[in-house]
C-alpha atoms as a PDB file:
ATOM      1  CA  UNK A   1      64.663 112.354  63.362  1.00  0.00           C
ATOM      2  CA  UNK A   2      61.231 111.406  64.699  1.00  0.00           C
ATOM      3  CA  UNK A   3      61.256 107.669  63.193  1.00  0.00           C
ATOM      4  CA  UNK A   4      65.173 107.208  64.458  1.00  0.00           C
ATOM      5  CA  UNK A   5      63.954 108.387  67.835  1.00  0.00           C
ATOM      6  CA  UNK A   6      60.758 106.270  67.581  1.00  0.00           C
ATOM      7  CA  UNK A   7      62.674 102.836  66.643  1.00  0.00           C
ATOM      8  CA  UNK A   8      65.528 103.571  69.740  1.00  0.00           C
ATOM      9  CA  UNK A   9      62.183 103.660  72.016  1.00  0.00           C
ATOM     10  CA  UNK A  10      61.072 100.657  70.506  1.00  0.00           C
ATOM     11  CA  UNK A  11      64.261  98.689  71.051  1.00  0.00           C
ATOM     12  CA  UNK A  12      64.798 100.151  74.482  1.00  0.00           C
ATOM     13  CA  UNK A  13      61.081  98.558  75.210  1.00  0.00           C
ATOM     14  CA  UNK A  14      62.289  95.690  74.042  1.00  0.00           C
ATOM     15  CA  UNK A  15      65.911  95.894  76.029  1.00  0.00           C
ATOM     16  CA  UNK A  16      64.374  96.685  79.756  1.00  0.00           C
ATOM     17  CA  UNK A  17      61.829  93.747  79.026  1.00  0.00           C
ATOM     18  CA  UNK A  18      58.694  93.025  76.716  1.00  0.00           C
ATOM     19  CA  UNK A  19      55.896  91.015  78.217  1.00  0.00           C
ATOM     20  CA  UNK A  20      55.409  87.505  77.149  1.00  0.00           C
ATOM     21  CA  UNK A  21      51.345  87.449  76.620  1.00  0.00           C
ATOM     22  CA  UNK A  22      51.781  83.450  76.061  1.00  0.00           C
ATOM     23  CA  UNK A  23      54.611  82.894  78.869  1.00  0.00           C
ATOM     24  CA  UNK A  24      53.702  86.012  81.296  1.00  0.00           C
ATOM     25  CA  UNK A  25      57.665  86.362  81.558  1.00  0.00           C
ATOM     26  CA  UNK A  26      59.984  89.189  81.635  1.00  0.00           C
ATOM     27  CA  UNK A  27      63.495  89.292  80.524  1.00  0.00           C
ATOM     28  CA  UNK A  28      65.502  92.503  81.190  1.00  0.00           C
ATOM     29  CA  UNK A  29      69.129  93.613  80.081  1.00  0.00           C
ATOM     30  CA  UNK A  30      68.518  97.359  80.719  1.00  0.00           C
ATOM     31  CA  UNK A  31      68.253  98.312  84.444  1.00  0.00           C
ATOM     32  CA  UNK A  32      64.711  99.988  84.107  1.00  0.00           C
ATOM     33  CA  UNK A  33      65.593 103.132  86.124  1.00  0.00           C
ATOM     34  CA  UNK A  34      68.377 103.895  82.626  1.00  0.00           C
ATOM     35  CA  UNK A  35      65.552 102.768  80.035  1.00  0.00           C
ATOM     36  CA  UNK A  36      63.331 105.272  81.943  1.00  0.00           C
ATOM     37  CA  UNK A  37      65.128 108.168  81.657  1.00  0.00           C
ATOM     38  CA  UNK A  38      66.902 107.625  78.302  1.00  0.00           C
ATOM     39  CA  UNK A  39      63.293 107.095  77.568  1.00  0.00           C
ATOM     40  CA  UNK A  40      62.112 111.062  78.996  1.00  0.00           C
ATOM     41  CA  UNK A  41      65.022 112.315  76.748  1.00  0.00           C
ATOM     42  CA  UNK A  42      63.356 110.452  73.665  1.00  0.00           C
ATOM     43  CA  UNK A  43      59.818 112.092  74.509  1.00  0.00           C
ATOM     44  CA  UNK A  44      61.391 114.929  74.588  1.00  0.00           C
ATOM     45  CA  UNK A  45      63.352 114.721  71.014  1.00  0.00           C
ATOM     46  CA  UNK A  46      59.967 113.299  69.961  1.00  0.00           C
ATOM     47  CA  UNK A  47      57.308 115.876  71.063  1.00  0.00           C
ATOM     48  CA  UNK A  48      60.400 118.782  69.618  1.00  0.00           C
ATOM     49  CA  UNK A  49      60.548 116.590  66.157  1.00  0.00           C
ATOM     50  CA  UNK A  50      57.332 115.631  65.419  1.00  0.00           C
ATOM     51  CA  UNK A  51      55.383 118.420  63.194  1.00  0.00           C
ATOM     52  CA  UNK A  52      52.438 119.857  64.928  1.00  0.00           C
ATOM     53  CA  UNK A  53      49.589 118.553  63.106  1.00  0.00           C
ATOM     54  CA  UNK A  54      46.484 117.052  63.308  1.00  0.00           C
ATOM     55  CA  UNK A  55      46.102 113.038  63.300  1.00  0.00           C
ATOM     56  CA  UNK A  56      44.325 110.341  64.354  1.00  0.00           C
ATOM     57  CA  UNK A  57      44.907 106.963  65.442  1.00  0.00           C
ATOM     58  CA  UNK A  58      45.028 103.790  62.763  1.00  0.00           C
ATOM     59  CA  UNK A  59      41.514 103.020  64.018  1.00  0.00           C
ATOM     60  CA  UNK A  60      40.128 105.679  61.939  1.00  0.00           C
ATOM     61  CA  UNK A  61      40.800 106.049  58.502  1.00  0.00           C
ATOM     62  CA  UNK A  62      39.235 105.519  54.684  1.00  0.00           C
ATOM     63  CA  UNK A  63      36.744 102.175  54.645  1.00  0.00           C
ATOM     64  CA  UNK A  64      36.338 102.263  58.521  1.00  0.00           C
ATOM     65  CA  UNK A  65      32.839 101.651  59.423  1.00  0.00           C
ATOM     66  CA  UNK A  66      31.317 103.735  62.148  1.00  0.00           C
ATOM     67  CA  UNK A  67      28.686 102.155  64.665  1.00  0.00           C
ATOM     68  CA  UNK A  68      25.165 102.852  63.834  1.00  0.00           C
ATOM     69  CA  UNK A  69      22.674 104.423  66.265  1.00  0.00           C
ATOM     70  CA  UNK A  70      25.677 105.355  68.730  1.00  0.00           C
ATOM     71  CA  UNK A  71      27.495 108.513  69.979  1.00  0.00           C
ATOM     72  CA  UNK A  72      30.873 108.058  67.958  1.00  0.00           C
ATOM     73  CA  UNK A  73      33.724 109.127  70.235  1.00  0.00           C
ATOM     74  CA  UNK A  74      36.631 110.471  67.421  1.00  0.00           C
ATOM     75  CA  UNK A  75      39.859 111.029  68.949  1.00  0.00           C
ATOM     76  CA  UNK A  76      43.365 112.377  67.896  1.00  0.00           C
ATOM     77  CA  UNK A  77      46.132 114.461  68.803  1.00  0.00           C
ATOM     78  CA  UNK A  78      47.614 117.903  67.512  1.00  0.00           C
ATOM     79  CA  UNK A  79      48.889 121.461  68.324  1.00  0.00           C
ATOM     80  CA  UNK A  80      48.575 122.198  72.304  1.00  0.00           C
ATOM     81  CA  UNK A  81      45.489 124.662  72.253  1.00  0.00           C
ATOM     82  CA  UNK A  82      45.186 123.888  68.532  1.00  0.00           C
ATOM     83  CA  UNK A  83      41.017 123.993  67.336  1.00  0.00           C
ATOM     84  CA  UNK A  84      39.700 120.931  65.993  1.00  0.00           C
ATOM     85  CA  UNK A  85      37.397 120.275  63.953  1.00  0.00           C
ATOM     86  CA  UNK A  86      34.842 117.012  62.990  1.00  0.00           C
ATOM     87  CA  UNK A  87      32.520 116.676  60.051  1.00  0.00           C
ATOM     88  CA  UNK A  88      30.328 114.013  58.695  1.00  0.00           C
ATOM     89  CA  UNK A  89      27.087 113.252  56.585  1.00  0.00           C
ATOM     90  CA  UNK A  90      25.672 117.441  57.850  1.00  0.00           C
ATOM     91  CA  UNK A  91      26.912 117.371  61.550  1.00  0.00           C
ATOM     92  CA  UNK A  92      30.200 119.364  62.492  1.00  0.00           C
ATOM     93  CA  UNK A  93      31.874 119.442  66.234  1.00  0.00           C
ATOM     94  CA  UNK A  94      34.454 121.148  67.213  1.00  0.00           C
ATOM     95  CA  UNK A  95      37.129 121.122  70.269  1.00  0.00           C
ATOM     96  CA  UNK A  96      40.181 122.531  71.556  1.00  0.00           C
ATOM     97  CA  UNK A  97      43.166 120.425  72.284  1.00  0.00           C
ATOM     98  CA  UNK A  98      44.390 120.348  76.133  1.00  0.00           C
ATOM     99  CA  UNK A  99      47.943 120.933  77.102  1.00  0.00           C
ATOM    100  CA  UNK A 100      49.075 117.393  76.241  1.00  0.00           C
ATOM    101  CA  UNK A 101      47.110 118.089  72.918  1.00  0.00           C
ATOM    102  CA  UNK A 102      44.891 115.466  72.899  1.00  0.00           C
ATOM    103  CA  UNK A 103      41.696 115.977  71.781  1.00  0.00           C
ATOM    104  CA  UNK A 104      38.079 113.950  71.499  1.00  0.00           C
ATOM    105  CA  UNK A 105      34.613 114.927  70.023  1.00  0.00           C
ATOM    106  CA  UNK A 106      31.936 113.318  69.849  1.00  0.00           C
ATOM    107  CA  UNK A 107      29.510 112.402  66.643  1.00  0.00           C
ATOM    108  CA  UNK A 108      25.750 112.611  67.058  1.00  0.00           C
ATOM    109  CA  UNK A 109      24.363 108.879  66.148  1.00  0.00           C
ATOM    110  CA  UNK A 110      24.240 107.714  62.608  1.00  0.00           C
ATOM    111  CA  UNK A 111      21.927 105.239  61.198  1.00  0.00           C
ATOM    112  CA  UNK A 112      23.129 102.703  58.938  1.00  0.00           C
ATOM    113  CA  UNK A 113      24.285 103.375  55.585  1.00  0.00           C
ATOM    114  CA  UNK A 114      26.307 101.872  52.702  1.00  0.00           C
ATOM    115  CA  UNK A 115      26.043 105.373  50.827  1.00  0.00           C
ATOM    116  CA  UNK A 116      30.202 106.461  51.051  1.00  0.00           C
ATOM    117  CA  UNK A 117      30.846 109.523  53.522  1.00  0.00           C
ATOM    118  CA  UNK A 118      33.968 111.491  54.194  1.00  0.00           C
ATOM    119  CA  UNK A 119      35.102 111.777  57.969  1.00  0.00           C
ATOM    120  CA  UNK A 120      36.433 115.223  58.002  1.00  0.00           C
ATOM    121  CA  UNK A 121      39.487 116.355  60.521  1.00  0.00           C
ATOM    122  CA  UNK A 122      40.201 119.840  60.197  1.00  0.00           C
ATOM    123  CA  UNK A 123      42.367 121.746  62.505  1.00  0.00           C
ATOM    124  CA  UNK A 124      46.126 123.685  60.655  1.00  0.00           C
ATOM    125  CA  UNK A 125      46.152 120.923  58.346  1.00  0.00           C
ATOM    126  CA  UNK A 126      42.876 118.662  57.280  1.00  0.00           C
ATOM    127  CA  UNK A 127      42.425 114.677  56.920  1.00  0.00           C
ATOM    128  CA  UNK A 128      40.056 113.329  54.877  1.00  0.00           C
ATOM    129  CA  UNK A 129      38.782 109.801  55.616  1.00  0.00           C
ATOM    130  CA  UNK A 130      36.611 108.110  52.474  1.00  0.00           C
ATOM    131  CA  UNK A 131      34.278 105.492  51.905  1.00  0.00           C
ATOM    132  CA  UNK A 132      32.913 105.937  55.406  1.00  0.00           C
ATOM    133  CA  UNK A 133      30.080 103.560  56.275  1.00  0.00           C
ATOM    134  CA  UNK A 134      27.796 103.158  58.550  1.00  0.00           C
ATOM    135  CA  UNK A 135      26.491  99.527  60.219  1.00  0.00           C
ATOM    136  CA  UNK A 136      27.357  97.199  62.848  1.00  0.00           C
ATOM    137  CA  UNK A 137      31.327  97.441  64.458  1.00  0.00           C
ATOM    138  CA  UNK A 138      32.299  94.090  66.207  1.00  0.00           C
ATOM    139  CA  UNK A 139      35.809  92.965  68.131  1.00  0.00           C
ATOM    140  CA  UNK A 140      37.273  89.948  67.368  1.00  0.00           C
ATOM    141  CA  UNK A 141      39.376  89.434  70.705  1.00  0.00           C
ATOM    142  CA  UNK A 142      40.409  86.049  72.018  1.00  0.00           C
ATOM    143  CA  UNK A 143      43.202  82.744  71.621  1.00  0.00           C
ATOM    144  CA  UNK A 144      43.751  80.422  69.354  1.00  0.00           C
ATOM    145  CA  UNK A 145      40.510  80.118  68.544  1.00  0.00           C
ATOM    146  CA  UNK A 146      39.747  82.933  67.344  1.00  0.00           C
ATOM    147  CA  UNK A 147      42.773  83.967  65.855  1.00  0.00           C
ATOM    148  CA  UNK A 148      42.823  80.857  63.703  1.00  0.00           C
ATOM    149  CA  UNK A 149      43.025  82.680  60.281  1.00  0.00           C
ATOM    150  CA  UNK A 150      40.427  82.355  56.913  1.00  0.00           C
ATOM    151  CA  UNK A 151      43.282  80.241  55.516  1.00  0.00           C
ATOM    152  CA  UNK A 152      43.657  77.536  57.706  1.00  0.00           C
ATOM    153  CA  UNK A 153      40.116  76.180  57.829  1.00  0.00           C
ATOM    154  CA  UNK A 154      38.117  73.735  55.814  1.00  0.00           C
ATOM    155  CA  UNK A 155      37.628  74.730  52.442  1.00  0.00           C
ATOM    156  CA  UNK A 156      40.107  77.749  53.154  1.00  0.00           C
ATOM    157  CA  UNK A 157      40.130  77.597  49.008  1.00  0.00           C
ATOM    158  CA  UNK A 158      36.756  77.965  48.035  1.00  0.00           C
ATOM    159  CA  UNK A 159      36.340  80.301  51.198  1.00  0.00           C
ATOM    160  CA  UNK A 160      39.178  82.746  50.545  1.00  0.00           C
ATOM    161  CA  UNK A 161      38.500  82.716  46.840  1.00  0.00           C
ATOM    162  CA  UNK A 162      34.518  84.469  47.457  1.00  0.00           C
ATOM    163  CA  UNK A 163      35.859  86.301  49.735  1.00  0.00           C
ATOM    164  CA  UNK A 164      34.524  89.472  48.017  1.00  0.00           C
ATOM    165  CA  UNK A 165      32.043  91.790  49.852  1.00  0.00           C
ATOM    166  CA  UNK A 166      33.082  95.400  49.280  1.00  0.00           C
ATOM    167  CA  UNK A 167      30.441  96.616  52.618  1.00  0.00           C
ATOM    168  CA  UNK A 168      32.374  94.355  55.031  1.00  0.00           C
ATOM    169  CA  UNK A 169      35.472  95.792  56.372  1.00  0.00           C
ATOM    170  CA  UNK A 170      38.369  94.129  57.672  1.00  0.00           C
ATOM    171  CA  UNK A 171      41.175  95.936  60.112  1.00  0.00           C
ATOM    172  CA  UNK A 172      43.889  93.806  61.948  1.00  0.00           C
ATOM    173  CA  UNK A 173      45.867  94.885  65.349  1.00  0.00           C
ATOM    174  CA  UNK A 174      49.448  93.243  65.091  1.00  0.00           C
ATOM    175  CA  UNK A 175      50.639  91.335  67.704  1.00  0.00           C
ATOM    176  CA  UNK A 176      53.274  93.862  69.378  1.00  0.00           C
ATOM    177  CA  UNK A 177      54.037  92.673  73.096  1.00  0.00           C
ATOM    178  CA  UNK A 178      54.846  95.900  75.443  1.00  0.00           C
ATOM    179  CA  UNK A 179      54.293  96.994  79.667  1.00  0.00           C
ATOM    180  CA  UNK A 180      53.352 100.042  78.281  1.00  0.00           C
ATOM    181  CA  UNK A 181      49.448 101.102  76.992  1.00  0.00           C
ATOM    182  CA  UNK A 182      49.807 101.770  73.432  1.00  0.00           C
ATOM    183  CA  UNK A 183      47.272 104.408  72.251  1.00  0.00           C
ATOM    184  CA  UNK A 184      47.390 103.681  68.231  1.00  0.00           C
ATOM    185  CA  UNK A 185      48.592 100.795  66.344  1.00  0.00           C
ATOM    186  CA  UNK A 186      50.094 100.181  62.831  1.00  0.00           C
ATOM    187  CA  UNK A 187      46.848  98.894  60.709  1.00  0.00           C
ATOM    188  CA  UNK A 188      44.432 100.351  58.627  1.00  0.00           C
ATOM    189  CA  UNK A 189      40.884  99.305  57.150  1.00  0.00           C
ATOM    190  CA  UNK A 190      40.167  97.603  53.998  1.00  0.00           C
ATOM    191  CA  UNK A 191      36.947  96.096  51.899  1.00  0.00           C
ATOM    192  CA  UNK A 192      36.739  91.865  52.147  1.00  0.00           C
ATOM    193  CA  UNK A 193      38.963  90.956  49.026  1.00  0.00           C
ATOM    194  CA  UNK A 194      40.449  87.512  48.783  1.00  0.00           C
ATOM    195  CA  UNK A 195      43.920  88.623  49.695  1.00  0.00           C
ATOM    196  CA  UNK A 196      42.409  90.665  52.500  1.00  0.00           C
ATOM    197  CA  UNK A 197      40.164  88.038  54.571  1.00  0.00           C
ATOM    198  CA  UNK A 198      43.052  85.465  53.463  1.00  0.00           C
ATOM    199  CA  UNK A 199      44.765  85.841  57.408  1.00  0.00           C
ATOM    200  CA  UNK A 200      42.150  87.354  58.790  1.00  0.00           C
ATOM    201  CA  UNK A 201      39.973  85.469  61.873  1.00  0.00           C
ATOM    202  CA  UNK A 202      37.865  82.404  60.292  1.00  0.00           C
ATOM    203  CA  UNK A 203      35.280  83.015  63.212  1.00  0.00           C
ATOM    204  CA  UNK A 204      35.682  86.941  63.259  1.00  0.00           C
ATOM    205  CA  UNK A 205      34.998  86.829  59.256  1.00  0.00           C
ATOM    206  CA  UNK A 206      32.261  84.089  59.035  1.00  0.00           C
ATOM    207  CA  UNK A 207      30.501  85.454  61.722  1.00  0.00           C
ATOM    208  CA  UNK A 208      30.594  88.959  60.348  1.00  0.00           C
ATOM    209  CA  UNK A 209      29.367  87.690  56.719  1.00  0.00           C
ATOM    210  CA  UNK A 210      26.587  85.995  57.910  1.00  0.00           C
ATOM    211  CA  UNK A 211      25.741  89.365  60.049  1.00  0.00           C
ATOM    212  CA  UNK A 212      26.149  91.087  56.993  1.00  0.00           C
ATOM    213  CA  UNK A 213      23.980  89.161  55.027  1.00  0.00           C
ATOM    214  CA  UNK A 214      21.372  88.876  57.676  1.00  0.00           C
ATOM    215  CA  UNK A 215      21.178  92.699  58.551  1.00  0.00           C
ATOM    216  CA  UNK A 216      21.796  93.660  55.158  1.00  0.00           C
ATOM    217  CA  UNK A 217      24.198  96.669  56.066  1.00  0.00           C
ATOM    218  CA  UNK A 218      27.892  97.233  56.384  1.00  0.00           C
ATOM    219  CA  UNK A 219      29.529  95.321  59.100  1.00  0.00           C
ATOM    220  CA  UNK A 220      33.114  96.363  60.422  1.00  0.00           C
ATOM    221  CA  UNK A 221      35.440  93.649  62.118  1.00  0.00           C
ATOM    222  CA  UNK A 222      38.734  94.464  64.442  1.00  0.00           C
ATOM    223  CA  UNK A 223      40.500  91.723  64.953  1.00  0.00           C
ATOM    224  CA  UNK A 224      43.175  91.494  68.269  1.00  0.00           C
ATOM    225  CA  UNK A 225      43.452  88.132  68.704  1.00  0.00           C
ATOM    226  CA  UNK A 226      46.630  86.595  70.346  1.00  0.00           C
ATOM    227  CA  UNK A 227      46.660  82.585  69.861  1.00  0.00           C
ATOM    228  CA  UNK A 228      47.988  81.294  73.767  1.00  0.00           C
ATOM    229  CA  UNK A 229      47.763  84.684  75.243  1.00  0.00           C
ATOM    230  CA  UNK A 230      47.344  84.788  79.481  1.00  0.00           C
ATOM    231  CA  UNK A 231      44.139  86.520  80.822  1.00  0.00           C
ATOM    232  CA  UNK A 232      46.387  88.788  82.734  1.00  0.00           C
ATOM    233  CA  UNK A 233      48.147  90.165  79.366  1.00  0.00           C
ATOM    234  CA  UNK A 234      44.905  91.702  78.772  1.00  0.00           C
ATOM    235  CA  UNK A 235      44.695  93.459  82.048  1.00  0.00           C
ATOM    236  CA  UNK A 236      46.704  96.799  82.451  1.00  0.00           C
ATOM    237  CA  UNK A 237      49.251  96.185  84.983  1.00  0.00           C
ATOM    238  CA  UNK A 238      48.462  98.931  87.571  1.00  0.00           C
ATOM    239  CA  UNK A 239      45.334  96.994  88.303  1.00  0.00           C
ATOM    240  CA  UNK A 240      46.993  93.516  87.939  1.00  0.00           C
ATOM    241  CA  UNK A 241      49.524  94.901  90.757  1.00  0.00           C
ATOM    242  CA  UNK A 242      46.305  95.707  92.785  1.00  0.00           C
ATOM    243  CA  UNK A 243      45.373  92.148  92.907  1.00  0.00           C
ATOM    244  CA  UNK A 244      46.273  89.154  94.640  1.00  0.00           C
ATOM    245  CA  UNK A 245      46.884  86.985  91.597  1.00  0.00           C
ATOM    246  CA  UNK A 246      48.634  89.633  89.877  1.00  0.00           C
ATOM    247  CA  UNK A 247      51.418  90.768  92.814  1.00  0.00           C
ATOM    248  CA  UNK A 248      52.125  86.897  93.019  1.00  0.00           C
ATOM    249  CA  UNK A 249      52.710  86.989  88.841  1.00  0.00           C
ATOM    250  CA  UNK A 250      54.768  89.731  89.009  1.00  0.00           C
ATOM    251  CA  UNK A 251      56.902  88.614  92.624  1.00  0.00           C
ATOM    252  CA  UNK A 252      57.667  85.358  90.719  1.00  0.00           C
ATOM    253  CA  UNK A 253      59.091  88.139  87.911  1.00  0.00           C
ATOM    254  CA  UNK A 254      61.311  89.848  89.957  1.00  0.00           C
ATOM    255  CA  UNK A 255      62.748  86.700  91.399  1.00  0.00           C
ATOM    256  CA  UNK A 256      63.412  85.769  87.701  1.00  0.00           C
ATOM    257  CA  UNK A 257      64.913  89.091  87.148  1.00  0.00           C
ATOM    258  CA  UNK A 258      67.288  88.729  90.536  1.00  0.00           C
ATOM    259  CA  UNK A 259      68.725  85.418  88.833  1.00  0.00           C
ATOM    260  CA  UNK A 260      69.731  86.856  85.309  1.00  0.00           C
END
């Protein structure tokens, strides 16, 4: 019931009007005021079918690497007033989820290790996250040219095929266009294998494997880039509506809309 309910909401996002990130335009076929409140009943359906347990976002998970000397926020959802617990490499914290039942603790710094750890989540039910390491984190954000992938470049053969460093992990965000903030993403972490680094970002993996190789500890990449993405797709809206720049975007939207 939860993943029907989950798909309508996707397809209604996509009915009242997705935003172009390369065109900045808007095409509706839903008058918003009916997406929104089909879209109440389906938060509803979803928050009564979903079982009450404790997760994370795809951010963490097995192979992630965790920024060394920094306060590591960990965040998740669960239970309303459900305890939650976090344990790694001899330090515990523990929290109480708020009435939306979000919760967020925060993990004392960590220097850098390539020793494995387990990422413990405990709260009615328990995750386990392995081969936790422990190094530099780095965003790959950007175009084009950053989203250029491994495969594409000069000597994408010889590159792809020595692709093969188990300490440098690779996670990609998809490109999902939406008005809405997402807070978690379909992805997950991996070690550098061929197949792995094979669509990944040239410059988010070369850079990271020289970093790697220079710093001599694990090195974790996220890669978000959108080739031909707007400046303002990055922005969240209620700001981009505060601004000049942004209320002329989105006037030349609604005229759009008024002529479909």
């Amino acid at each position: 019931m939860a993943n029907s309910a989950r798909k309508l909401s996707l397809l209604l996002d996509r009915a009242a009007g997705t935003l172009s990130l390369v065109g900045m335009k808007v095409f509706h076929a839903l008058p918003s005021r009916s997406v929104r409140a089909i879209k109440v009943v389906l938060s509803a359906l979803l928050a009564v079918s979903a079982p009450a347990e404790v997760k994370t976002p795809a951010i963490f998970g097995s192979n992630m690497v965790l920024q060394r000397d920094h306060a590591n926020p960990v965040w998740g959802w669960a239970e309303k007033g459900e305890k939650v617990t976090v344990s790694i490499a001899g330090q515990s914290h523990s929290t109480q989820t708020g009435k939306d039942g979000a919760w967020r603790v925060t993990l004392k710094p960590l220097k850098a290790t390539s020793e494995p750890l387990t990422l413990t989540i405990k709260g009615k039910n328990e995750l386990k996250y392995e081969n936790v390491l422990v190094g530099e984190v780095w965003v790959c954000s950007g175009q084009s040219n950053m989203g250029w992938a491994l495969n594409n470049t000069d000597d994408s053969d010889l590159e792809v095929m020595t692709a093969k460093h188990p300490n440098l992990r690779l996670i990609s965000v998809p490109q999902v266009g939406t008005q809405e903030p997402q807070s978690d993403f379909n992805g997950q972490w991996e070690a550098t294998t061929p197949e792995v680094a094979r669509n990944f970002s040239a410059v988010g993996y070369l850079f990271g494997r020289r970093l790697h190789k220079a710093l001599e500890v694990p090195v974790g990449l996220i890669d978000n880039a959108w080739g031909g993405s707007a400046c303002e797709a990055w922005i969240p809206r209620d700001l981009l509506e505060k601004n000049r720049r942004g209320q002329a975007i989105f006037g030349t939207v609604e005229e759009d809309r008024g002529r479909i």
